[in-house]
C-alpha atoms as a PDB file:
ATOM      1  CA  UNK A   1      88.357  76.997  71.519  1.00  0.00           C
ATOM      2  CA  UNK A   2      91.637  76.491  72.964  1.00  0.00           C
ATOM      3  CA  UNK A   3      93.274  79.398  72.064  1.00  0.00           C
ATOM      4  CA  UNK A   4      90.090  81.180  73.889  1.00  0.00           C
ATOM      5  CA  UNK A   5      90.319  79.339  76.785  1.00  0.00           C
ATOM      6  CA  UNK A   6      94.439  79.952  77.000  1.00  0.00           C
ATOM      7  CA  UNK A   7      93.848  83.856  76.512  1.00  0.00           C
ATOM      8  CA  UNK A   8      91.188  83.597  79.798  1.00  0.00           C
ATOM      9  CA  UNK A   9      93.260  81.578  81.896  1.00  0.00           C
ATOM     10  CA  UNK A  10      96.179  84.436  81.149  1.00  0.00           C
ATOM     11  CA  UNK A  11      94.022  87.415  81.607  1.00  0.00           C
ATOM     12  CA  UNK A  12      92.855  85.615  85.193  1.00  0.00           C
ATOM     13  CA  UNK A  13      96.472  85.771  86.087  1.00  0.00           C
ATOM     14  CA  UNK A  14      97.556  88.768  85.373  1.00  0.00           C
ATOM     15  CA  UNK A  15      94.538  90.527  86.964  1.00  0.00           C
ATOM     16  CA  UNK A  16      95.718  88.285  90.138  1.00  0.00           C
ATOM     17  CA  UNK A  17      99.144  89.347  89.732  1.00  0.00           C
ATOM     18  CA  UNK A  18      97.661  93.050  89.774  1.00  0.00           C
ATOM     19  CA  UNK A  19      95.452  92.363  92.626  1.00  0.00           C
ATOM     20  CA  UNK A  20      98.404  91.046  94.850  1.00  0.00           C
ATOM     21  CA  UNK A  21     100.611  93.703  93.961  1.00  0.00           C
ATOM     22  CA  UNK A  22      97.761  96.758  94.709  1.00  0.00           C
ATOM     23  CA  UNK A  23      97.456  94.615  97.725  1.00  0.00           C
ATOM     24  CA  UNK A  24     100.898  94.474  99.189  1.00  0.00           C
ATOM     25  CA  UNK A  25     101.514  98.063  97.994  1.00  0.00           C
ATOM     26  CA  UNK A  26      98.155  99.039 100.425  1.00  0.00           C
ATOM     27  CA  UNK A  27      99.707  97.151 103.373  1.00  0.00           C
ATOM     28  CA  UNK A  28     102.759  98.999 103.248  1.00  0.00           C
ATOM     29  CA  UNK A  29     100.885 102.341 103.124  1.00  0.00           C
ATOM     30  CA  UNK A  30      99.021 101.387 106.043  1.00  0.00           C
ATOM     31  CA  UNK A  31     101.878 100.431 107.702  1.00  0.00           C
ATOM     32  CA  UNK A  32     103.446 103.567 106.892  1.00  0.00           C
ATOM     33  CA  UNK A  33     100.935 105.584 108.420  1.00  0.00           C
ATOM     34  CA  UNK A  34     100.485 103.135 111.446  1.00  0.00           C
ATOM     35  CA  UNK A  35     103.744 102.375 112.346  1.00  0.00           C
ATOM     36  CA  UNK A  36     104.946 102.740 115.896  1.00  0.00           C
ATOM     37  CA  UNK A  37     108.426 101.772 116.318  1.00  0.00           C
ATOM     38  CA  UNK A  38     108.021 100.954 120.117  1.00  0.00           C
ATOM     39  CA  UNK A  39     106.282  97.677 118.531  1.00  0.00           C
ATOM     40  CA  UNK A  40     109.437  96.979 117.373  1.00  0.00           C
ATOM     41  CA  UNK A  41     112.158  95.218 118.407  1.00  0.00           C
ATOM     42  CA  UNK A  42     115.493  96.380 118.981  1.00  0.00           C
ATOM     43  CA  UNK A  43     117.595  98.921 119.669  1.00  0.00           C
ATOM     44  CA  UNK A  44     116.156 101.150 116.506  1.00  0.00           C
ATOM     45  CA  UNK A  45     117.498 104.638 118.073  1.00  0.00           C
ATOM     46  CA  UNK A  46     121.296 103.410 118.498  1.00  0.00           C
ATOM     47  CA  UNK A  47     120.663 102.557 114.498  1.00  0.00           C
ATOM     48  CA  UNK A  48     119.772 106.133 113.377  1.00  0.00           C
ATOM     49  CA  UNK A  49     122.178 107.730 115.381  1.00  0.00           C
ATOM     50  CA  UNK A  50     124.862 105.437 113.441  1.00  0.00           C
ATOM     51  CA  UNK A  51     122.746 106.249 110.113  1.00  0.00           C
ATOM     52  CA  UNK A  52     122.613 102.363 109.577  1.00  0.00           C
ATOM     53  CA  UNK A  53     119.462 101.614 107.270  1.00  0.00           C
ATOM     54  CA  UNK A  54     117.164  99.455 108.280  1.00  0.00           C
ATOM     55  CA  UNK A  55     116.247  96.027 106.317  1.00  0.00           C
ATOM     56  CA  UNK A  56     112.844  94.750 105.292  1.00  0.00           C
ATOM     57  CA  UNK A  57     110.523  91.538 104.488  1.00  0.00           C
ATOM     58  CA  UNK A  58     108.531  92.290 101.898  1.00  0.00           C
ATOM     59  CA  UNK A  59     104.867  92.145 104.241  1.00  0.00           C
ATOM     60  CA  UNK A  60     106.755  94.384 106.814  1.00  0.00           C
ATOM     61  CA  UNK A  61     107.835  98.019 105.935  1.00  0.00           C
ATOM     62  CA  UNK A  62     107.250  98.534 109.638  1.00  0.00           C
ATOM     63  CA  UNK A  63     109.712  97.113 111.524  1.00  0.00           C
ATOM     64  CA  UNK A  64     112.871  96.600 110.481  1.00  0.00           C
ATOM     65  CA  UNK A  65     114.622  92.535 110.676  1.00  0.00           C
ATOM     66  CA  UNK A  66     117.808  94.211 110.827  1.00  0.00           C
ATOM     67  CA  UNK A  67     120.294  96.931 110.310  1.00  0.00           C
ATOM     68  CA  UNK A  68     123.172  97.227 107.553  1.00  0.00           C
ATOM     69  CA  UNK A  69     125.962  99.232 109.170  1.00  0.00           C
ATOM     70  CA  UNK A  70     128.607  97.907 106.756  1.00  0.00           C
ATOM     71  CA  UNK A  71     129.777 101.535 106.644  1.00  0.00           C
ATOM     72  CA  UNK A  72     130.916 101.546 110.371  1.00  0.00           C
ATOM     73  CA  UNK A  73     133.337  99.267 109.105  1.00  0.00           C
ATOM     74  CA  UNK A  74     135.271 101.607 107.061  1.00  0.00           C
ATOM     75  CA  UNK A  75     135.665 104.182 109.658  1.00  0.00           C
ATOM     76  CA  UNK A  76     139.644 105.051 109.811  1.00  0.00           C
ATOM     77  CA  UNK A  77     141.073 104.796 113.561  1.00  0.00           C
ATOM     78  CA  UNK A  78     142.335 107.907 113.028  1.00  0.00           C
ATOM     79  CA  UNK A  79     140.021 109.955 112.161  1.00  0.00           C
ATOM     80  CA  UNK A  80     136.669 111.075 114.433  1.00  0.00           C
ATOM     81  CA  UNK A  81     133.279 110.937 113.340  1.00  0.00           C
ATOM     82  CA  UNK A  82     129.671 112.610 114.241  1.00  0.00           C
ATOM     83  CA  UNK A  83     126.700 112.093 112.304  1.00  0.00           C
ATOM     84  CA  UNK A  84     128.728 110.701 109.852  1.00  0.00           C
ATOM     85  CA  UNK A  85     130.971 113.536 109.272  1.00  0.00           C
ATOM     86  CA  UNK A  86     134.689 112.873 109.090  1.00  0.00           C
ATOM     87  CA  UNK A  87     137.182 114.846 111.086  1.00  0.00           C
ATOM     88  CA  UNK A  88     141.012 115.002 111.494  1.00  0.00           C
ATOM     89  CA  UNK A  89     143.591 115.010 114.303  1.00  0.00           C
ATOM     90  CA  UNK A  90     142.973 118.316 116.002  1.00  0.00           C
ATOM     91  CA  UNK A  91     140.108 119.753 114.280  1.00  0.00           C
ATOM     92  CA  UNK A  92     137.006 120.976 116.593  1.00  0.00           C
ATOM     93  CA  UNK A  93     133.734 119.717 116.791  1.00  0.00           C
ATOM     94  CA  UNK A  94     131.290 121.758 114.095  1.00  0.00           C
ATOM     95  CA  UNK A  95     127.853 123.051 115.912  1.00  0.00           C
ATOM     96  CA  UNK A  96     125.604 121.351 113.605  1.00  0.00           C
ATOM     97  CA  UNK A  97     127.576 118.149 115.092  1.00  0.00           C
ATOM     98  CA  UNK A  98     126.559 118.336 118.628  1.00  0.00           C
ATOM     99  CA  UNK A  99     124.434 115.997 119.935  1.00  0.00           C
ATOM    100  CA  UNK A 100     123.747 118.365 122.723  1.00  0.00           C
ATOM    101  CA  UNK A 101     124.213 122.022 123.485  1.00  0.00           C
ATOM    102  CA  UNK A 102     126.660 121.219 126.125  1.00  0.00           C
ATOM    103  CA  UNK A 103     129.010 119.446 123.375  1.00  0.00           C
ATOM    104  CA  UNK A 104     131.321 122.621 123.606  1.00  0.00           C
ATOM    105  CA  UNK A 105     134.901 122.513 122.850  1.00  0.00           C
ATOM    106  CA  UNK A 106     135.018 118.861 121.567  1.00  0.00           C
ATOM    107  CA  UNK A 107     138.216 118.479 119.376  1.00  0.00           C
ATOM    108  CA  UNK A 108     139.605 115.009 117.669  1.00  0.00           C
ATOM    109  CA  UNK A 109     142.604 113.643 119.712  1.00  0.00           C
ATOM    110  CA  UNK A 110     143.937 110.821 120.283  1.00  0.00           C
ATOM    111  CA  UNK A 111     143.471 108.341 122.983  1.00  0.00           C
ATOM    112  CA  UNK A 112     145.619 106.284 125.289  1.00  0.00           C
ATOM    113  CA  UNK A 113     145.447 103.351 123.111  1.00  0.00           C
ATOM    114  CA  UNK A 114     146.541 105.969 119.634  1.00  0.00           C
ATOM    115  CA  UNK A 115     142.779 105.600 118.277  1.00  0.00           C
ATOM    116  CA  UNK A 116     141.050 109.063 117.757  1.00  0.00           C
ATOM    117  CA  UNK A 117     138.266 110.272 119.679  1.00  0.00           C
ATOM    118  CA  UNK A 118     136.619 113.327 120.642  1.00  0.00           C
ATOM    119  CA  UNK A 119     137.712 114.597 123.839  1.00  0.00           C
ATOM    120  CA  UNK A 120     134.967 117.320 125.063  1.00  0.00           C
ATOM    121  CA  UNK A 121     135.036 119.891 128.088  1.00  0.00           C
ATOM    122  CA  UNK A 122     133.037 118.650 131.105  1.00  0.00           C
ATOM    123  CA  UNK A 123     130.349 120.906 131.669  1.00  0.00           C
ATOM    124  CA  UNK A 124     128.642 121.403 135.092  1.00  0.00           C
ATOM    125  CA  UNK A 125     125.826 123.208 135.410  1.00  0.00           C
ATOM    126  CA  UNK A 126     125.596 125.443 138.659  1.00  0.00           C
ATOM    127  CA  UNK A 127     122.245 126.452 139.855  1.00  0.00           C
ATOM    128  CA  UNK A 128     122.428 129.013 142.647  1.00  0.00           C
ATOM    129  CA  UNK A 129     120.161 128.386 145.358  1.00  0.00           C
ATOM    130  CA  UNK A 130     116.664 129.922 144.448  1.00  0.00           C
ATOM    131  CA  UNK A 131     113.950 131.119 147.260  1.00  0.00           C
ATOM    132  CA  UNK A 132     110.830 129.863 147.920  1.00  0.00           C
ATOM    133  CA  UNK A 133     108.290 131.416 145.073  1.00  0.00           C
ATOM    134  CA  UNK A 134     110.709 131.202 142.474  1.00  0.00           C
ATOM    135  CA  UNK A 135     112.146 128.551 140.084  1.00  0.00           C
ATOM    136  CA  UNK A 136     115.074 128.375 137.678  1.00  0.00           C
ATOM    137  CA  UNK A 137     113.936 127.811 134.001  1.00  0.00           C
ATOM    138  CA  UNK A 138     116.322 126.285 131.165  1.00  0.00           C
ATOM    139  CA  UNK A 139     116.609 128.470 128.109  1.00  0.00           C
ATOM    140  CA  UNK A 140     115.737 125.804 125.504  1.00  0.00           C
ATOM    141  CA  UNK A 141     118.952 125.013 123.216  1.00  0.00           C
ATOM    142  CA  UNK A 142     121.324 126.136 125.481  1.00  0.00           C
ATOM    143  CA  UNK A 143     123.795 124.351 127.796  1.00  0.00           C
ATOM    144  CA  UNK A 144     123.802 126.000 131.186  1.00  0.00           C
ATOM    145  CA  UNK A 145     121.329 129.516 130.037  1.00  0.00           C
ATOM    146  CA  UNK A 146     117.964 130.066 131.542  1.00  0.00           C
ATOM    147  CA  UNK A 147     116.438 132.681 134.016  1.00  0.00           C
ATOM    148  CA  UNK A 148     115.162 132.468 137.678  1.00  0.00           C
ATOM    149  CA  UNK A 149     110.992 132.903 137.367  1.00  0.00           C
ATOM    150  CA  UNK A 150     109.253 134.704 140.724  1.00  0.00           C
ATOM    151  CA  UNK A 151     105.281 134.237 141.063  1.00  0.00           C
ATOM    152  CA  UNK A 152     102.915 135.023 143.306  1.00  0.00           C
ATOM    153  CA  UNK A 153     100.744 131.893 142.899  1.00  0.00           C
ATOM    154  CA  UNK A 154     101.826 128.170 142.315  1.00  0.00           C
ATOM    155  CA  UNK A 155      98.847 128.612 139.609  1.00  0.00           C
ATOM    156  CA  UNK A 156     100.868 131.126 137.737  1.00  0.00           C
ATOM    157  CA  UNK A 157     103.775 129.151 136.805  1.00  0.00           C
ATOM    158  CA  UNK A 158     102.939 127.884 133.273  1.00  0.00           C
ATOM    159  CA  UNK A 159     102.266 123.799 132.580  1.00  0.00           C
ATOM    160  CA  UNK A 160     101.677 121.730 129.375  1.00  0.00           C
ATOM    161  CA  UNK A 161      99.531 118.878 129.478  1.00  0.00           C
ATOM    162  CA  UNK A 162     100.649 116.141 127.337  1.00  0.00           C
ATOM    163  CA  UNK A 163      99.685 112.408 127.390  1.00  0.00           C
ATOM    164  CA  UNK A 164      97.642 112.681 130.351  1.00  0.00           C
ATOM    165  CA  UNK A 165     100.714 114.571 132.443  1.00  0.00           C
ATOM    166  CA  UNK A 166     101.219 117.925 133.507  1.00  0.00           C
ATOM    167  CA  UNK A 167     105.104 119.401 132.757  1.00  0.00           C
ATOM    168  CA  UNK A 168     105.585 122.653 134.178  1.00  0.00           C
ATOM    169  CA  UNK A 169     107.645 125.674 132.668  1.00  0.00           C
ATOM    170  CA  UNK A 170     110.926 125.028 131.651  1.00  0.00           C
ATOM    171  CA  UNK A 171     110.464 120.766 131.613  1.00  0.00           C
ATOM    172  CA  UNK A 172     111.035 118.792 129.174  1.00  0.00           C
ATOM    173  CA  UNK A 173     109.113 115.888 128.113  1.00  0.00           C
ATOM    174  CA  UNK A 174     109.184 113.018 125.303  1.00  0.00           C
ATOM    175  CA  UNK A 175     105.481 113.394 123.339  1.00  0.00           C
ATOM    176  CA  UNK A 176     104.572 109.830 122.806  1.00  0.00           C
ATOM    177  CA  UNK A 177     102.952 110.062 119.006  1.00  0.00           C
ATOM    178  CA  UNK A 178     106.441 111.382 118.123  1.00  0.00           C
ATOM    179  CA  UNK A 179     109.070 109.165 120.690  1.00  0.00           C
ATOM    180  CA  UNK A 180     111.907 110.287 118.755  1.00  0.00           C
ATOM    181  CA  UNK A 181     111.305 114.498 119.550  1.00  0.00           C
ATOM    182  CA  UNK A 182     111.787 115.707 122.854  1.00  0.00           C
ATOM    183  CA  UNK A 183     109.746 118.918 124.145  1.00  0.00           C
ATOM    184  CA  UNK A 184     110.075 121.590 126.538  1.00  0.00           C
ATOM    185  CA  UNK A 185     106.840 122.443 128.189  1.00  0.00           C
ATOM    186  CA  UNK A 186     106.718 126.363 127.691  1.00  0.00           C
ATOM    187  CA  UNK A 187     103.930 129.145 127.575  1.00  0.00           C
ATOM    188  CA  UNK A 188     101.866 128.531 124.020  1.00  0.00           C
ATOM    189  CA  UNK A 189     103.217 125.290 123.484  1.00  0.00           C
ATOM    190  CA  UNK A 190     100.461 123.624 120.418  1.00  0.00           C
ATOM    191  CA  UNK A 191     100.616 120.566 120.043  1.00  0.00           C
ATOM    192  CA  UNK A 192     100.311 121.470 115.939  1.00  0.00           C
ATOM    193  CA  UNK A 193     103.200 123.490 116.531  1.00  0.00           C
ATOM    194  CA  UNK A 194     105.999 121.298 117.551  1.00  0.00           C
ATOM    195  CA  UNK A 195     109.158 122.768 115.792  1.00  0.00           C
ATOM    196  CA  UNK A 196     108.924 125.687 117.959  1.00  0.00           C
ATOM    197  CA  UNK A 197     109.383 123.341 121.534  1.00  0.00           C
ATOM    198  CA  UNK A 198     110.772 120.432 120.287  1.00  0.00           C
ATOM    199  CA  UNK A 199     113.789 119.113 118.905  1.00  0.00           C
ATOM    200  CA  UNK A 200     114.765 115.767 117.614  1.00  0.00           C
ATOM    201  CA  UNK A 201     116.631 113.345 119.817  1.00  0.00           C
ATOM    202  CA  UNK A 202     120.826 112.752 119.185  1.00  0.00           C
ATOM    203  CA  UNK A 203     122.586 110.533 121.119  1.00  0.00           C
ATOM    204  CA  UNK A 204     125.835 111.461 119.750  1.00  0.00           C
ATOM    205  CA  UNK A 205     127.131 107.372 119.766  1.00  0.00           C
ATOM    206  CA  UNK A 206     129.961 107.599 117.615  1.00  0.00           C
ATOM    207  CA  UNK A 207     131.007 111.229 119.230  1.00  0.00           C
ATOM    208  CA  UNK A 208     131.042 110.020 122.613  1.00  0.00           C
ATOM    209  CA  UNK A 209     131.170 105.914 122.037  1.00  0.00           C
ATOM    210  CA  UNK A 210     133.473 105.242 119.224  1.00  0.00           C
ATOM    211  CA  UNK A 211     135.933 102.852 120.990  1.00  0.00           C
ATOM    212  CA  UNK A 212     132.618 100.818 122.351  1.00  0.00           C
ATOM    213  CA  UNK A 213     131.211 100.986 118.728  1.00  0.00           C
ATOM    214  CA  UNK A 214     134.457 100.141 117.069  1.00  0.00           C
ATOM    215  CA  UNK A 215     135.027  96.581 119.324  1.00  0.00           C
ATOM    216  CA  UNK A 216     131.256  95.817 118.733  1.00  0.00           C
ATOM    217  CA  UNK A 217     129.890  96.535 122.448  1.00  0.00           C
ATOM    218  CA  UNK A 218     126.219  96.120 122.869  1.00  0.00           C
ATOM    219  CA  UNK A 219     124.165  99.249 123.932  1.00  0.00           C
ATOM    220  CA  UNK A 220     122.460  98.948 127.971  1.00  0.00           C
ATOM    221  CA  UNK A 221     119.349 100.664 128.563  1.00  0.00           C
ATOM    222  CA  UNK A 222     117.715 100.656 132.110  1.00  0.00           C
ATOM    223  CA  UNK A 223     114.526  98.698 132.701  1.00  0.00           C
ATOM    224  CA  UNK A 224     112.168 101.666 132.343  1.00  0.00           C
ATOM    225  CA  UNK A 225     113.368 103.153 129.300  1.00  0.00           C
ATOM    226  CA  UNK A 226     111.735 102.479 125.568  1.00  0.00           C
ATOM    227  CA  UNK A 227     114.751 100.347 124.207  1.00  0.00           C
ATOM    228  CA  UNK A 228     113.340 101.512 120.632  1.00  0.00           C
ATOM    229  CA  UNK A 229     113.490 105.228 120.946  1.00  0.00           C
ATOM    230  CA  UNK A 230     116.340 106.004 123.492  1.00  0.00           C
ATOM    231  CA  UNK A 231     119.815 106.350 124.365  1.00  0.00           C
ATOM    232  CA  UNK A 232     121.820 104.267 125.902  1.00  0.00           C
ATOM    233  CA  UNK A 233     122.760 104.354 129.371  1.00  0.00           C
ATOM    234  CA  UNK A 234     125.759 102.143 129.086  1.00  0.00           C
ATOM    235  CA  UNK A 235     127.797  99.764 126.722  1.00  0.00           C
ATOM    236  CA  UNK A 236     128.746  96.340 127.740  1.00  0.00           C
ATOM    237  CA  UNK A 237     131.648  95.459 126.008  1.00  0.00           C
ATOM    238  CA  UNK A 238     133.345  91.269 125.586  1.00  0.00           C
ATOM    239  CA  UNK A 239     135.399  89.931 127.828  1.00  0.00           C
ATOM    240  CA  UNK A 240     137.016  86.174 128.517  1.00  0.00           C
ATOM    241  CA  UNK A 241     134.102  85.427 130.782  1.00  0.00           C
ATOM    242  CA  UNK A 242     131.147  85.661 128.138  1.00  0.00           C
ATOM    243  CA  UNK A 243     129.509  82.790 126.750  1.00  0.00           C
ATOM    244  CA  UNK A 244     126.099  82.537 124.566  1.00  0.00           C
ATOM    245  CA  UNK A 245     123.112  80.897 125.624  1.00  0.00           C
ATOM    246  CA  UNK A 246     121.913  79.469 122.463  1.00  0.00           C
ATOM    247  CA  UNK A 247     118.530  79.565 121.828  1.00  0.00           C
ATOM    248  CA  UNK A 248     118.358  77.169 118.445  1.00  0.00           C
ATOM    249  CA  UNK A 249     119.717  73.905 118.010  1.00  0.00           C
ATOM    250  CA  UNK A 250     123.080  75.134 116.133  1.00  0.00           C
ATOM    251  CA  UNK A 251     125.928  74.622 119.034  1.00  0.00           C
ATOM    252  CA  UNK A 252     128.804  76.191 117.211  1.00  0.00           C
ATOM    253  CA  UNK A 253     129.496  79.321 115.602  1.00  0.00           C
ATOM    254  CA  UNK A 254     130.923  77.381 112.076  1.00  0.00           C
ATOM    255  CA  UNK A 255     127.214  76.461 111.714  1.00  0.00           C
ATOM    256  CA  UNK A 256     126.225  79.793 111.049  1.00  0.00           C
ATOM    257  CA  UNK A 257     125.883  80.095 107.533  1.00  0.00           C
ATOM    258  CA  UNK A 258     127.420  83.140 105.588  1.00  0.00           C
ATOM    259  CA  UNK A 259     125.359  85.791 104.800  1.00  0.00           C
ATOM    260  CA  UNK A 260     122.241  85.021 107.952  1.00  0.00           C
ATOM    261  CA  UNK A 261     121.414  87.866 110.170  1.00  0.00           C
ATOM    262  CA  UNK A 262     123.622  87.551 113.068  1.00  0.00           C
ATOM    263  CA  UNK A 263     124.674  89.652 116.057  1.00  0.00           C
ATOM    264  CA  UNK A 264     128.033  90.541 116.716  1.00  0.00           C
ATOM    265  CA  UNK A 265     129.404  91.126 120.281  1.00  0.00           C
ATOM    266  CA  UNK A 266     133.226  91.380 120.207  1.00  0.00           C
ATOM    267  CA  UNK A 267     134.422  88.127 118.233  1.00  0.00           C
ATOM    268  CA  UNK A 268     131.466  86.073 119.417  1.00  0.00           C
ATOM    269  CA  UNK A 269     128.465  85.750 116.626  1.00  0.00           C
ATOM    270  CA  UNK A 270     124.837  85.238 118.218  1.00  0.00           C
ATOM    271  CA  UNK A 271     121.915  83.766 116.123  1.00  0.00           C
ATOM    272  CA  UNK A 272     118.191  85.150 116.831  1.00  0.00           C
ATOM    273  CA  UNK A 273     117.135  84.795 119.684  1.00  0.00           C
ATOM    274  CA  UNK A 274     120.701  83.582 121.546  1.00  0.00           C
ATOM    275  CA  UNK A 275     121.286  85.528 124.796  1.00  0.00           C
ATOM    276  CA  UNK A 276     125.027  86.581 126.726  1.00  0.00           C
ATOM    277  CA  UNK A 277     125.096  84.887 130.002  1.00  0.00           C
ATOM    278  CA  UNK A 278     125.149  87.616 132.560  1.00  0.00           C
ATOM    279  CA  UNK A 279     127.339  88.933 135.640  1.00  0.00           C
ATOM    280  CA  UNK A 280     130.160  88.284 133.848  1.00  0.00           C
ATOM    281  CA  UNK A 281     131.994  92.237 135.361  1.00  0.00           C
ATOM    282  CA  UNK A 282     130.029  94.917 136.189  1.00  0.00           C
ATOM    283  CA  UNK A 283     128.537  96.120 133.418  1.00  0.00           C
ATOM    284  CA  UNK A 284     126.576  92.779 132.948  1.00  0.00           C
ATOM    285  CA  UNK A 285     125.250  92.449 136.397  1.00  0.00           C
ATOM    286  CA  UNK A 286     121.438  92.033 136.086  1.00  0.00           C
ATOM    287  CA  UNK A 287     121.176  93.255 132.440  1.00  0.00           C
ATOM    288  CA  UNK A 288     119.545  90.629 129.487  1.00  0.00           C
ATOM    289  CA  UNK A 289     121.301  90.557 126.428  1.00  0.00           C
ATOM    290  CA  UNK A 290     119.292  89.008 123.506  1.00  0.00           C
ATOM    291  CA  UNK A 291     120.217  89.169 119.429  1.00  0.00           C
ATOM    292  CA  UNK A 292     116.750  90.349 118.445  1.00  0.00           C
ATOM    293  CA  UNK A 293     117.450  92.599 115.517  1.00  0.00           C
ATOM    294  CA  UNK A 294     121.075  92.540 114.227  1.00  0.00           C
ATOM    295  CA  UNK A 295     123.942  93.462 114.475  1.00  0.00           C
ATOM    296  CA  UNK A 296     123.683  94.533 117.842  1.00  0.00           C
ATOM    297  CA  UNK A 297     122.822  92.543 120.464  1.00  0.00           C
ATOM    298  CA  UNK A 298     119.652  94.296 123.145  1.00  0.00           C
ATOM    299  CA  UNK A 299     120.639  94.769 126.426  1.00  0.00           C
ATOM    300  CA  UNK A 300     118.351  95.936 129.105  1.00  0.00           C
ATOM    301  CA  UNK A 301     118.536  96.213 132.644  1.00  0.00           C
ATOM    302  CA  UNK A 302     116.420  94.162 134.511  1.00  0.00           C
ATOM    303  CA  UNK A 303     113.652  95.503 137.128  1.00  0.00           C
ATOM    304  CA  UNK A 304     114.440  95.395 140.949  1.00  0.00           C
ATOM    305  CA  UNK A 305     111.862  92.555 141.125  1.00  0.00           C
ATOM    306  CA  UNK A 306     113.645  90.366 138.598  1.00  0.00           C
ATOM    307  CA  UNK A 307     117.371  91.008 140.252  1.00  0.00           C
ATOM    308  CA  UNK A 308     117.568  91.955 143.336  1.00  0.00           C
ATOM    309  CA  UNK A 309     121.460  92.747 143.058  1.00  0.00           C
ATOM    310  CA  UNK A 310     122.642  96.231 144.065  1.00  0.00           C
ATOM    311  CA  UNK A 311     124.698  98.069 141.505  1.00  0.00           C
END
């Protein structure tokens, strides 16, 4: 009778063992499919441009706790890198490297300070002056290209509805169930058939930010962009003048225990939820830095309303 009752008991908890696995493997499905990453937190874009892979609790396949970008750490000073790719002392830039189309004549030099970095032609695009009727489209995947368009009607010049705005020819656009492609609104542009007017987003970080990402700068965004899904605007790098706001009840940095996720901003390490006091030079004026999702501390411009400072 014992023996029965011992089998039963064991069969009930491996069926619940079962259950709770069939379980957890549905919620990550779901969140697979549902996942937005602009109901994340932190600077998720500045991640995958520096191929970092994300980290995961085991309920949450969704958004990431933090980053592992261990890698960055074996980058050689002088050598330059783009999407990971490794290049020497006066070797050029490869196409399939560019973060943009106007990434043209970018070769590996080095800097003031004797650490390599990619030092690219500036490119200025000249429009000449076009007459009323007319309008200057950008050839997609092209630096400077496009062609000057004549019509007869405003109602013949070609526009894309998408997400409850109208782009017209030529514009490009960020779709919002896909924030990391952006779009250029052309004639025949499907929805289904995005590959054809859309390309996916590159920031180029470590091509055009190496020296920011090698003393551990935190990325600036401006108060109306998705901190999630785009580039930044800025880098605000350490100097004497910082100090952290701390958020939990550890005061000094030797209570941080080994192995926790922590930010890193130059030398200084930040625990969730700590925040960089602000206006410390110029780059710091008005913008919030919080460690949300390590390494890299969030910083984002605040609105107009919030700080009223000019910069």
């Amino acid at each position: 009778m014992t023996g029965t009752f011992y089998i039963e008991k064991s069969a009930i908890h491996g069926f619940l063992y079962l259950y709770l696995c069939l379980f957890f493997a549905f919620l990550r499905i779901i969140s697979a499919q549902e996942c937005d990453p602009r109901n994340c937190n932190g600077p998720i874009m500045f991640y995958k441009d520096l191929n970092c892979k994300p980290i995961y609790n085991e309920l949450d396949t969704c958004c990431a706790i933090g980053y592992d970008c261990s890698h960055l750490n074996e980058r050689s000073p002088f050598k330059c890198y783009a999407n990971n790719n490794e290049y020497r002392i006066g070797e050029k830039l490869e196409a399939y490297d560019r973060s943009s189309p106007c990434d043209q004549d970018c070769i590996c030099e080095f800097s003031d300070n004797n650490i390599a970095k990619f030092m690219c032609t500036n490119t200025d695009c000249l429009i000449a002056n076009v007459r009323n009727g007319c309008y200057f489209k950008p050839k997609p995947n092209t630096c400077c290209d496009g062609e000057i368009i004549c019509v007869e009607r405003n109602d013949d010049i070609v526009t894309c509805e998408v997400d409850g705005q109208v782009y017209t020819d030529g514009q490009e656009f960020y779709p919002s169930d896909n924030p990391y492609l952006v779009c250029t609104c052309m004639e025949g542009y499907l929805r289904k058939s995005v590959h054809e007017y859309c390309r996916n987003i590159k920031c180029g970080t470590e091509l055009r930010y190496s020296a920011e990402i090698r003393k551990n700068c935190a990325p600036i965004y401006s108060d109306y962009q998705w901190v999630q899904t785009s580039c930044p605007i800025n880098y605000r790098c350490q100097n004497e003048n910082d100090r952290v706001l701390r958020y939990s009840l550890l005061q000094d940095i030797s209570d941080l225990i080994l192995g926790e996720f922590v930010c890193v901003f130059g030398d200084i390490l930040m625990q969730i939820g700590d925040e960089l006091n602000q206006a410390t030079d110029y780059s710091s004026i008005c913008v919030r830095c919080v460690c949300e999702v390590p390494p890299a501390p969030t910083c984002q411009r605040l609105s107009k309303n919030e700080c009223n400072t000019k910069f």
